[in-house]
Protein backbone atom coordinates (compact mmCIF):
# COMPACT_ATOMS: atom_id res chain seq x y z
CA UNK A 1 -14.84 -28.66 -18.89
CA UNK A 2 -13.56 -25.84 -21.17
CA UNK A 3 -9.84 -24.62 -20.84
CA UNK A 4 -10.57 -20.98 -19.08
CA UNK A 5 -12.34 -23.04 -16.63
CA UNK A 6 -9.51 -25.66 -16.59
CA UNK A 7 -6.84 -22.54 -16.76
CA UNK A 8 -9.10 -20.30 -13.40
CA UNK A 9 -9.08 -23.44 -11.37
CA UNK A 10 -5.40 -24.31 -11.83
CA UNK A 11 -4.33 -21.11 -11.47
CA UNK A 12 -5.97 -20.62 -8.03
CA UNK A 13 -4.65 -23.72 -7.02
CA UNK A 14 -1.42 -22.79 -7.69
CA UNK A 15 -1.73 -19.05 -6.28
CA UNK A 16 -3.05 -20.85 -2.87
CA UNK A 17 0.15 -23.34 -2.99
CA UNK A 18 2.30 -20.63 -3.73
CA UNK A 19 1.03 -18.44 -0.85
CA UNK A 20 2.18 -20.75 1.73
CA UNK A 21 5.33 -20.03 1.13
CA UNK A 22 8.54 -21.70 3.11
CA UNK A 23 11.37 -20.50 1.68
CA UNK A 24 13.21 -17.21 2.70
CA UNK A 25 14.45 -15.06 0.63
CA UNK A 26 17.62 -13.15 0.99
CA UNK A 27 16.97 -9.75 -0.19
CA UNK A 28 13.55 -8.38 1.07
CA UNK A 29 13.44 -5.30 2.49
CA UNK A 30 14.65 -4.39 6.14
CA UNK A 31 12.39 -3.84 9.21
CA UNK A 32 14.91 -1.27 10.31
CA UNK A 33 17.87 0.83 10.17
CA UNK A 34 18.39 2.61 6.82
CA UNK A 35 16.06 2.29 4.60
CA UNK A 36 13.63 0.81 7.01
CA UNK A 37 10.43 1.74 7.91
CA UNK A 38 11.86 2.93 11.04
CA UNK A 39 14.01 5.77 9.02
CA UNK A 40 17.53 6.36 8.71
CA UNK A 41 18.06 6.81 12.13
CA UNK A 42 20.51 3.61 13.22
CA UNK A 43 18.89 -0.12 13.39
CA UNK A 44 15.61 1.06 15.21
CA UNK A 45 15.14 4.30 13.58
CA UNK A 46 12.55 6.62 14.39
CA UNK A 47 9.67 8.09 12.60
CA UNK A 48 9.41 8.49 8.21
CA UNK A 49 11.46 10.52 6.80
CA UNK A 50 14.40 10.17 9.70
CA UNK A 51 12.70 12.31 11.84
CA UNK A 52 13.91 10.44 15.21
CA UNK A 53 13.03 11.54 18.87
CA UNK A 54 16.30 12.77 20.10
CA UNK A 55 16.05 9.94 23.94
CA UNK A 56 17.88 12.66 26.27
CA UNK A 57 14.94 14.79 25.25
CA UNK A 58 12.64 12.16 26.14
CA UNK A 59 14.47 11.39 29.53
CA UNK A 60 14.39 15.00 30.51
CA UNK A 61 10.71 15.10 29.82
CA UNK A 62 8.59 14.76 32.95
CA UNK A 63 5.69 16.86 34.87
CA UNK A 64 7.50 20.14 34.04
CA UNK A 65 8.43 18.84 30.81
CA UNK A 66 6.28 21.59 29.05
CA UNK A 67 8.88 24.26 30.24
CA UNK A 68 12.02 22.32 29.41
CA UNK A 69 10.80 21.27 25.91
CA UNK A 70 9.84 24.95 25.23
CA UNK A 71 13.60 25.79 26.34
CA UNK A 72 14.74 23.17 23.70
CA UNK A 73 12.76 24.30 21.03
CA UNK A 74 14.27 27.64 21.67
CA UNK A 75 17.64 26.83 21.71
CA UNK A 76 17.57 24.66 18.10
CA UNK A 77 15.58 27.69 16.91
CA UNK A 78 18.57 30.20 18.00
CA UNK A 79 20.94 27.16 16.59
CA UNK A 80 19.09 27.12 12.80
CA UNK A 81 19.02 30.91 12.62
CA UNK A 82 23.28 31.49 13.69
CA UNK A 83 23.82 28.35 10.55
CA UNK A 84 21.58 30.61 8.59
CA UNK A 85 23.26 33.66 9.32
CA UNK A 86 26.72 31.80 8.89
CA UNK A 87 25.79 30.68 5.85
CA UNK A 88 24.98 34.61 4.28
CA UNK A 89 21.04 33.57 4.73
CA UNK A 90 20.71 36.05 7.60
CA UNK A 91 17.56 36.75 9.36
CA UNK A 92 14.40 37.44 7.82
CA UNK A 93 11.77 39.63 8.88
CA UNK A 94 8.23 37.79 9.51
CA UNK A 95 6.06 39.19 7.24
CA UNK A 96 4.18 38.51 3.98
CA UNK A 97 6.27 37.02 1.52
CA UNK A 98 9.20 37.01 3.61
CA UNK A 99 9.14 34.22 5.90
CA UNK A 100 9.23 34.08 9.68
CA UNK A 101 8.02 32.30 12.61
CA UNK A 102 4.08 32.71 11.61
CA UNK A 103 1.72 30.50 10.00
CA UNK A 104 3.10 29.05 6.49
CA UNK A 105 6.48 30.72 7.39
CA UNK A 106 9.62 28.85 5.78
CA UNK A 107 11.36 29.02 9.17
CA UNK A 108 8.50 27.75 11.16
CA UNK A 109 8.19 25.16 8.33
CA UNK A 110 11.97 24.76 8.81
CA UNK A 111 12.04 24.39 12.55
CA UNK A 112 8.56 22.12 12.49
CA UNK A 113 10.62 19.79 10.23
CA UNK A 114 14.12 19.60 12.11
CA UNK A 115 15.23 16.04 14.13
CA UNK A 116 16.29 17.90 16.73
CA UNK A 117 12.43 19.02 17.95
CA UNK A 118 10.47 16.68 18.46
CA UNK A 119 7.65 19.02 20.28
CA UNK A 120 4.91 17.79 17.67
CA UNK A 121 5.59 14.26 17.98
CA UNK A 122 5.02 14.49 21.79
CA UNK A 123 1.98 16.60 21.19
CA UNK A 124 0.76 13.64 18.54
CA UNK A 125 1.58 10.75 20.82
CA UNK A 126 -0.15 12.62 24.30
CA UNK A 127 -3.52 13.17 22.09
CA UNK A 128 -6.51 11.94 20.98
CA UNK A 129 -6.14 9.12 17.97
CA UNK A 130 -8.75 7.56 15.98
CA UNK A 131 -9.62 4.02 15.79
CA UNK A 132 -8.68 1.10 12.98
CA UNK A 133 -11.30 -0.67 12.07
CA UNK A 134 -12.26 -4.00 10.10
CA UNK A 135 -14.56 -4.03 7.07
CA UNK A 136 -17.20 -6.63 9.72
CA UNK A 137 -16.85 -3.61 12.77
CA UNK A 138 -13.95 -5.20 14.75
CA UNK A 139 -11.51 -2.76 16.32
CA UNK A 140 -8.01 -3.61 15.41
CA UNK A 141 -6.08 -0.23 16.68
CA UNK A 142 -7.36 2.33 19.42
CA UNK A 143 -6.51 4.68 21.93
CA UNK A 144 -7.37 4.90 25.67
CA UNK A 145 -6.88 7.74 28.40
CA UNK A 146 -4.13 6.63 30.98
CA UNK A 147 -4.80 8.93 33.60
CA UNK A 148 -2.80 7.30 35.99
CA UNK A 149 0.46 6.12 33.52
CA UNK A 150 3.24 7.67 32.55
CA UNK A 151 1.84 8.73 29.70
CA UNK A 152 -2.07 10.63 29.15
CA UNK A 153 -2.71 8.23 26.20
CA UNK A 154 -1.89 4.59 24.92
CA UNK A 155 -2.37 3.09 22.04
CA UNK A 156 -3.47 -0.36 22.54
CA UNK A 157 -4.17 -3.34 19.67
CA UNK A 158 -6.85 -5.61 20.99
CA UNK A 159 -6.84 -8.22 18.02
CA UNK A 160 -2.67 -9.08 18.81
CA UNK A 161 -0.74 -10.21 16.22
CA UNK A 162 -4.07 -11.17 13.85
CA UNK A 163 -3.51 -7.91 12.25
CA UNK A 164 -0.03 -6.45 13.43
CA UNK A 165 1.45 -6.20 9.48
CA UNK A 166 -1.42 -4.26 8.97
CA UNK A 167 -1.81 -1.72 11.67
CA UNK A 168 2.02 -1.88 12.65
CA UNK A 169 2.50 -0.25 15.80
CA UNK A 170 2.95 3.47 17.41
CA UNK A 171 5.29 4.49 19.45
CA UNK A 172 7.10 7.38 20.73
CA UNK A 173 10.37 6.44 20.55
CA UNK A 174 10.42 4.19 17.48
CA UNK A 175 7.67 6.03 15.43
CA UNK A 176 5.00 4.55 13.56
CA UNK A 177 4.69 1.49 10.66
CA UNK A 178 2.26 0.27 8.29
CA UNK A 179 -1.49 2.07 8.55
CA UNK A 180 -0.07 3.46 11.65
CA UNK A 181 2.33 5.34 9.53
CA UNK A 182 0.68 5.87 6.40
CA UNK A 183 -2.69 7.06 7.84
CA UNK A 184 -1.32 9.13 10.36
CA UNK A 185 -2.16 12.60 9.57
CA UNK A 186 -6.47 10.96 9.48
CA UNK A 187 -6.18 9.28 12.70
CA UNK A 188 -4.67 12.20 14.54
CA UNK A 189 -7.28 14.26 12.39
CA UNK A 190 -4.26 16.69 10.51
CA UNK A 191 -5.58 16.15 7.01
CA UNK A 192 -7.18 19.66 5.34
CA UNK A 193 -10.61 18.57 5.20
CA UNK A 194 -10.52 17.07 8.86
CA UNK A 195 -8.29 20.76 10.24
CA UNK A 196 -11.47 22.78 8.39
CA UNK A 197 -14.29 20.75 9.88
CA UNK A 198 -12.11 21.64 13.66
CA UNK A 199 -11.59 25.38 12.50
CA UNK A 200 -15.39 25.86 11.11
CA UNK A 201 -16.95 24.32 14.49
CA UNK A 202 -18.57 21.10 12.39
CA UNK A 203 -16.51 19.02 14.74
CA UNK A 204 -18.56 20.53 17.87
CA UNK A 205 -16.59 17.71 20.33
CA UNK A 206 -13.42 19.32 19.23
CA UNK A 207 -12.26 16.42 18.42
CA UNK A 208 -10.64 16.11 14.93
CA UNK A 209 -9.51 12.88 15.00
CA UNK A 210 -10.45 9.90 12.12
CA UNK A 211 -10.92 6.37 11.65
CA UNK A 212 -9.25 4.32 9.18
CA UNK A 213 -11.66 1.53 8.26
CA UNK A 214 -10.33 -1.62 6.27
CA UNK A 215 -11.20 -4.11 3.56
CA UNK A 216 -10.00 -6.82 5.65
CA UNK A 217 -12.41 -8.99 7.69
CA UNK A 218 -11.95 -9.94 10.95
CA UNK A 219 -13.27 -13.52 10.00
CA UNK A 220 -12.10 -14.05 7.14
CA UNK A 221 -8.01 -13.15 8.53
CA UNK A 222 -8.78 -15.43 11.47
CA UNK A 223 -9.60 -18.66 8.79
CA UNK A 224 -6.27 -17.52 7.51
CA UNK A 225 -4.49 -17.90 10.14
CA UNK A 226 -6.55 -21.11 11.23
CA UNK A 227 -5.51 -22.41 7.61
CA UNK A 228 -2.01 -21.80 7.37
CA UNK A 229 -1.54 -22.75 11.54
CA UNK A 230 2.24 -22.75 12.79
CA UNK A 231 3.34 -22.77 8.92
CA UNK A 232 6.00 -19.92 8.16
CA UNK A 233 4.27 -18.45 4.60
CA UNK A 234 0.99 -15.99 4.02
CA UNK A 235 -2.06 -16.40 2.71
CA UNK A 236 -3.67 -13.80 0.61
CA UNK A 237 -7.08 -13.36 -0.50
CA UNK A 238 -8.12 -10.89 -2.56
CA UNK A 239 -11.62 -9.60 -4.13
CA UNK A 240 -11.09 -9.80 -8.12
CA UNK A 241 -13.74 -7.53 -8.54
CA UNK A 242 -12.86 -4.29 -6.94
CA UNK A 243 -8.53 -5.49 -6.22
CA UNK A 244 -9.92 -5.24 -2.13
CA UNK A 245 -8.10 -7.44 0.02
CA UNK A 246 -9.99 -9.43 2.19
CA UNK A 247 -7.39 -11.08 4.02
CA UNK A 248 -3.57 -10.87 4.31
CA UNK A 249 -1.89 -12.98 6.95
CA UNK A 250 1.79 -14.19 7.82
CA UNK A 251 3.61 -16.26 10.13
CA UNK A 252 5.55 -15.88 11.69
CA UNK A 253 3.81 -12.34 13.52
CA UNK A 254 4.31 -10.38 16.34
CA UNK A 255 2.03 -8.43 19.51
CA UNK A 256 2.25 -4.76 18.46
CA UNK A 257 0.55 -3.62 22.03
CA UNK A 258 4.46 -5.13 23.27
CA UNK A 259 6.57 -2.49 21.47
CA UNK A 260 3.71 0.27 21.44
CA UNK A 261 4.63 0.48 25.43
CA UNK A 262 5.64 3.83 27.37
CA UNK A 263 8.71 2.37 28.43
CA UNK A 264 11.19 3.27 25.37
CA UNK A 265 13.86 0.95 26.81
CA UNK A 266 11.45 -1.90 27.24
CA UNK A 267 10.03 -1.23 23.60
CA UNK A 268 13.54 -1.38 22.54
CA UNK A 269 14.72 -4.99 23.87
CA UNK A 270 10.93 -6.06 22.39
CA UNK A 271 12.18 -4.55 18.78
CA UNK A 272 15.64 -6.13 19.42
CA UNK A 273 14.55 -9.62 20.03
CA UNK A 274 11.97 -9.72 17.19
CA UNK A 275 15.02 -8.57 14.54
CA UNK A 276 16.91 -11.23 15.65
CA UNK A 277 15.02 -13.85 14.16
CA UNK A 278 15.57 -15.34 10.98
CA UNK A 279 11.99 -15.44 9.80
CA UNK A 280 11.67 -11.60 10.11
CA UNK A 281 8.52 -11.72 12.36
CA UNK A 282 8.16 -7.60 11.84
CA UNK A 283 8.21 -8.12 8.00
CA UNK A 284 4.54 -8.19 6.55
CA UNK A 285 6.08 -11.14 4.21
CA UNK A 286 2.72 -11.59 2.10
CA UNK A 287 4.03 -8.39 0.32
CA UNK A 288 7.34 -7.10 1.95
CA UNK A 289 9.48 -10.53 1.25
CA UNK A 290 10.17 -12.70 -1.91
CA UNK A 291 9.97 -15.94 -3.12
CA UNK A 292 10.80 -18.28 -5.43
CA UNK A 293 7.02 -19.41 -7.03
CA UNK A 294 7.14 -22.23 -8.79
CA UNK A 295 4.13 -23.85 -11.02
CA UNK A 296 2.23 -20.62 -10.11
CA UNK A 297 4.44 -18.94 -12.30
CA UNK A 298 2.93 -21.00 -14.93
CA UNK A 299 0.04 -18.83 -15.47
CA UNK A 300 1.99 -15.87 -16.88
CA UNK A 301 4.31 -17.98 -19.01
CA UNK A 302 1.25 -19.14 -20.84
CA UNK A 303 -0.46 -15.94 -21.27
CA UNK A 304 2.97 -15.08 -22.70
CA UNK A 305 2.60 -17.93 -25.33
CA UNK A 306 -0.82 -17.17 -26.26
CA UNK A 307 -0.47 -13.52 -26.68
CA UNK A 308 2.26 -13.67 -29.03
CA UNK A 309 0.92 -16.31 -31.27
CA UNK A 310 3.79 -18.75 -30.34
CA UNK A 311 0.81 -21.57 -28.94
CA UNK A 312 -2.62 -21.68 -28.84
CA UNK A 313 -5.36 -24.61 -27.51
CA UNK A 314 -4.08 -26.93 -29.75
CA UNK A 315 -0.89 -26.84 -29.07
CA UNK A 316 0.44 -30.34 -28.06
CA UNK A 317 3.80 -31.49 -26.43
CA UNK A 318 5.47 -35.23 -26.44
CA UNK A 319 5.05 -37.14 -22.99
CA UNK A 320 8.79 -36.96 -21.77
CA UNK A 321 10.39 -37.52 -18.03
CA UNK A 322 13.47 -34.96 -18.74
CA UNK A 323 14.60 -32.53 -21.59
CA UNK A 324 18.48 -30.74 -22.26
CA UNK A 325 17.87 -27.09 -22.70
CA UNK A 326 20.45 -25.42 -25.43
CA UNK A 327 23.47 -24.35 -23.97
CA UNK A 328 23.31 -27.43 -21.09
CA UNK A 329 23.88 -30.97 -21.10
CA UNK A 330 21.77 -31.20 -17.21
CA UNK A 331 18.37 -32.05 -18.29
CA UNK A 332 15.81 -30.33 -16.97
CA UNK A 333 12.91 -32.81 -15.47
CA UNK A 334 8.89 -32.81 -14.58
CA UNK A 335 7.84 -32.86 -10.30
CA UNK A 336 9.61 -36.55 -9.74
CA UNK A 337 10.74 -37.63 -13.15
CA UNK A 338 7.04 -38.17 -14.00
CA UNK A 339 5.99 -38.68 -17.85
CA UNK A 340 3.90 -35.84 -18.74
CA UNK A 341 2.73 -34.15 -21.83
CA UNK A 342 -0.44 -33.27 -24.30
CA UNK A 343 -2.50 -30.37 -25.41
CA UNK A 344 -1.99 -27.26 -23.69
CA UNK A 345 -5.23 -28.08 -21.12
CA UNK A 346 -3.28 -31.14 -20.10
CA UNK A 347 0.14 -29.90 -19.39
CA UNK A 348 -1.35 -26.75 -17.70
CA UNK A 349 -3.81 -29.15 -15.40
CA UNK A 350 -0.52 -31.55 -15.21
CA UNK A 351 1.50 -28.51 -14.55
CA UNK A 352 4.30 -30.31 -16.93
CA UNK A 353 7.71 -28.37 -16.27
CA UNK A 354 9.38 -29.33 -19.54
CA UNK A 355 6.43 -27.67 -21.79
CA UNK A 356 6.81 -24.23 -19.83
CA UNK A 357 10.77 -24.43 -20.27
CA UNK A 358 10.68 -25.42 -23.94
CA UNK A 359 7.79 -22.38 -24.24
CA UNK A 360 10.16 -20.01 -22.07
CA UNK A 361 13.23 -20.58 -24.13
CA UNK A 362 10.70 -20.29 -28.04
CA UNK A 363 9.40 -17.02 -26.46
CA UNK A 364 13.16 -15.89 -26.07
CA UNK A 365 14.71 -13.30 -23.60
CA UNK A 366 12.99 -10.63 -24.69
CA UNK A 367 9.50 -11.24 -24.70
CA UNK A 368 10.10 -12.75 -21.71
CA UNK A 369 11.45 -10.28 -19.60
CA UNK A 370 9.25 -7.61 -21.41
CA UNK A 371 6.10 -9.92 -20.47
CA UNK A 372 6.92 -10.02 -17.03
CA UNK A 373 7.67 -6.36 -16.79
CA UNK A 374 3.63 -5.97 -18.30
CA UNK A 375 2.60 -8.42 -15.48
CA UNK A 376 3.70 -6.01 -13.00
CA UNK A 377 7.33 -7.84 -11.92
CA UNK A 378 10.52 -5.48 -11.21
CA UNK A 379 8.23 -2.93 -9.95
CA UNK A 380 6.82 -2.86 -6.23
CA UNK A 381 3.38 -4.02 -6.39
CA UNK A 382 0.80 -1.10 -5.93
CA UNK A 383 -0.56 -1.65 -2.38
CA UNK A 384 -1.65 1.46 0.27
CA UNK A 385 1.26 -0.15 2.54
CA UNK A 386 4.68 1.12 3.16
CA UNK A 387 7.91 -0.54 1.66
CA UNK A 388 6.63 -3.21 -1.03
CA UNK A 389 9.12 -5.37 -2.38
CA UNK A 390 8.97 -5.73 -6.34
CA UNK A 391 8.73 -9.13 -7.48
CA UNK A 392 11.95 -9.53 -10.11
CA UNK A 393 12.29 -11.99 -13.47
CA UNK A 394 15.85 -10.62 -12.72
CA UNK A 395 15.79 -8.66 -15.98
CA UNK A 396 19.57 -8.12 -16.14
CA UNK A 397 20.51 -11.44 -16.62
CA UNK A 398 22.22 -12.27 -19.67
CA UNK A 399 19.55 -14.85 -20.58
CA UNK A 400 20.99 -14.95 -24.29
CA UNK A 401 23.88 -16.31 -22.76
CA UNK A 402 22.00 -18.03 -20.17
CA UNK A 403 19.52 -20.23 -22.19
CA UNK A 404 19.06 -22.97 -19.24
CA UNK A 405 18.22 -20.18 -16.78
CA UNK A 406 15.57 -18.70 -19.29
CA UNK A 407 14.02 -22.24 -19.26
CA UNK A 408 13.58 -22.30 -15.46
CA UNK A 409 12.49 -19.18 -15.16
CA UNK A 410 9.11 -20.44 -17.28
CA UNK A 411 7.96 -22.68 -14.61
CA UNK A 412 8.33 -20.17 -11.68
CA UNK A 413 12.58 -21.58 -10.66
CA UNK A 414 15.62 -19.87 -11.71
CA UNK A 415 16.08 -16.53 -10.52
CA UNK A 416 12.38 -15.42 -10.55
CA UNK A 417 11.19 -13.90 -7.04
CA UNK A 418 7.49 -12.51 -6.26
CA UNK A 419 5.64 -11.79 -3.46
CA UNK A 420 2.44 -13.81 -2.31
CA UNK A 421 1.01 -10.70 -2.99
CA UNK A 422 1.86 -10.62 -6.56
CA UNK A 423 0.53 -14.57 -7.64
CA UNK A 424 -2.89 -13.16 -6.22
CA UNK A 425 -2.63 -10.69 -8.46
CA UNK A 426 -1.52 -12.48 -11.35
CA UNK A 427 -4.96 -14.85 -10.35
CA UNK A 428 -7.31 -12.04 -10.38
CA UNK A 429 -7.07 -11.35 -14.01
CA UNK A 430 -7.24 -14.82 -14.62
CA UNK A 431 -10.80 -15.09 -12.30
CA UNK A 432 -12.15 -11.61 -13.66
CA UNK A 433 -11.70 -11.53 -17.45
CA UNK A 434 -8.82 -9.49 -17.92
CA UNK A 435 -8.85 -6.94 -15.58
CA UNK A 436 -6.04 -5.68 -14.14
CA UNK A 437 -5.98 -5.62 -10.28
CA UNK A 438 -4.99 -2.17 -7.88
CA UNK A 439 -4.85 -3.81 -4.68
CA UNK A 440 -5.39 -2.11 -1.26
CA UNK A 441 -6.79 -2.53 2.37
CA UNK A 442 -8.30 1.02 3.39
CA UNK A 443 -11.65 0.88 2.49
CA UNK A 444 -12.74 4.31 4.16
CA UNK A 445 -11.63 7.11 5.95
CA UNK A 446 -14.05 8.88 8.18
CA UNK A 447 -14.30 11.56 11.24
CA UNK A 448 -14.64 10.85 14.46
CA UNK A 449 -18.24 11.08 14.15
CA UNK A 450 -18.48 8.63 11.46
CA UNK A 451 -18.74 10.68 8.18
CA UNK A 452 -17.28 10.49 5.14
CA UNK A 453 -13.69 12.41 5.57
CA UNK A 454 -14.17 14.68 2.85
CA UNK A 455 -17.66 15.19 2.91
């Protein structure tokens, strides 16, 4: 068997070991609270960009809520124009060029945007929203008409917590996550092309709405799930052709149909007793949390090696149980002290520690952290998701001081951190000749009659 063969199958293996991850790392990034996908608004903040429904509002809202919200929306109008005033701005007059309260108008714009009304968020969540939908036809996200509840419309998530780190949830309290948040303005059918099919009459229902349709399969997440079991890690499994992902599970997960409920104060304890777990059950960890990836890491310090000339397929280490890095007198050892060594195919199929250490330390600090930087680490990985974590080589390490640290960091220890996402991506270009790999999970957006959005 030839060495790229010996080099794809290795590194798959490894990506696949490395994806069931259980560690935890210590700095991914919240599910809340500042800088959370929930906003800035306090530990369950509301929707992007801090945009929070103001819950006296909310309370205050019932069957002649219409009337009282109207009253609000006057009274933070009145309160924006006396700052402006205050602050020598003044009152415009509505007309072109000059702002106003009409279409385009900065103080519409102005009021539209402000915390304090939340009239379009209410108008959002008591509408019409398109489905999500798996690349093999299965519904994953979808709205219903509640006639009878407290509310005209519910979203509802008939797959559970298969695909909650992909749809997220939506809520009108507590906003809206993942695709839920990201594809928002489709599925409630706001985007231009979807606002000029509803103004020309093409969408004769008058319904604007969209669907969001995904790379994932429905079958192909459930065998991930059946694969990794009660395990806490995520599998990841990716199309090295095209960067499509094809499945992208964690456990531990969560319901999303139990937070996106029309009781705010039920949502709310839900939300509360999912944060309080250790395991971060609302983090999508396959791309939102970090971990240390051992052997896996393998792959990129050899590609390292061979692209700057330092080894090449003859290249041939001693067998050895342990080896003192410079600057150390701890000896750094293969898995359980076993004797390993050879050519470069052998200590790559062996996955040998000390031959990636010796290589990390030749390569030096530099081409090192450079290399890693070209391989996509300390920058968040490219994916159509909110709030990816960058996997990190820890680039401001003194690793010139720091020679034993250098060493781990070639076979995956130290203070190197990646997502699962990232080894799948790091095995792609292994599997597909080169190629560098966009990931993403929306296939397709369409209207609500099934058409290409933008057609």
């Amino acid at each position: 068997m030839n060495f790229p063969s010996l080099l794809l199958r290795a590194a798959l293996a490894a990506v696949f070991a490395a994806s069931v991850v259980v560690s935890q790392a210590p700095d991914g990034p919240p599910p809340f609270g500042p800088g959370g996908p929930g906003g800035p608004g306090g530990r369950f903040g509301g929707p992007p960009g801090g945009v929070q429904p103001d819950r006296k509002l909310l309370q205050q809202f019932d069957k002649d809520g219409d009337k009282k919200l109207d009253a609000l929306e006057r009274d933070a109008a009145r309160e924006f124009l006396s700052k402006e005033a205050a602050s020598g701005g003044g009152p415009q007059r509505r007309g072109p060029g000059r702002g106003g309260f009409g279409p385009g108008g900065p103080r519409r714009d102005d009021l539209l945007a402000d915390p304090r009304n939340d009239r379009q968020v209410v108008r959002d969540f008591d509408g019409p929203r398109g489905p999500i939908v798996t690349a093999d036809g299965v519904v994953v996200a979808e709205t219903v008409l509640t006639p009878d509840g407290p509310r005209t419309h519910q979203r509802r998530y008939p797959t559970g917590e298969l695909f909650a780190h992909l749809t997220g949830y939506y809520t009108l309290t507590y906003g809206a996550t993942q695709l839920e948040r990201t594809q928002h303005d489709v599925l409630v059918g706001r985007t231009p092309e979807q606002q000029v099919r509803w103004l020309t009459g093409l969408g004769r229902s008058g319904d604007a709405t969209g669907t969001v349709r995904l790379t994932v399969r429905a079958d192909l997440q459930q065998e991930a799930r059946d694969a990794l079991g009660d395990r806490e890690g995520s599998v990841v499994l990716l199309d090295v052709r095209t960067g499509a992902v094809l499945a992208l599970w964690s456990w531990p997960s969560y319901d999303p149909e139990l937070v996106a409920v029309p009781d705010a104060d039920e949502a709310g304890r839900v939300l509360e007793f999912l944060n309080a777990f250790d395991s971060k059950p609302l983090l999508a960890n396959s791309y939102q949390e970090r971990y240390m990836p051992g052997s896996a890491f393998k792959v990129i310090t050899t590609a390292l090696g061979l692209e700057a000339g330092v080894i090449d397929l003859a290249s041939t280490w001693p067998v050895a149980t342990e080896w003192i890095p410079p600057q150390s007198t701890r000896p750094i050892g293969n898995y359980r002290g076993t004797p390993c060594g050879g050519d470069l195919a052998e200590v790559f199929r062996r996955s040998c520690n000390i031959p990636f250490a010796q290589l990390s330390v030749q390569l030096g600090p530099e081409v090192m952290v450079d290399g890693t930087a070209r391989w996509g680490l300390d920058t968040a990985v490219p994916i159509d998701l909110p709030r990816p974590a960058a996997s990190t080589f820890a680039p401001d390490v003194d690793y010139a001081s720091n020679l034993p640290l250098l060493a781990l960091g070639g076979f995956g220890q130290g203070e190197v951190q990646v997502t699962p996402l990232h080894m799948a991506m790091v095995a792609g270009p292994v599997a597909n000749g080169g190629a560098k790999l966009t990931p993403h999970v929306a296939d397709a957006t369409h209207d609500h009659r099934g058409g290409p959005r933008d057609e």
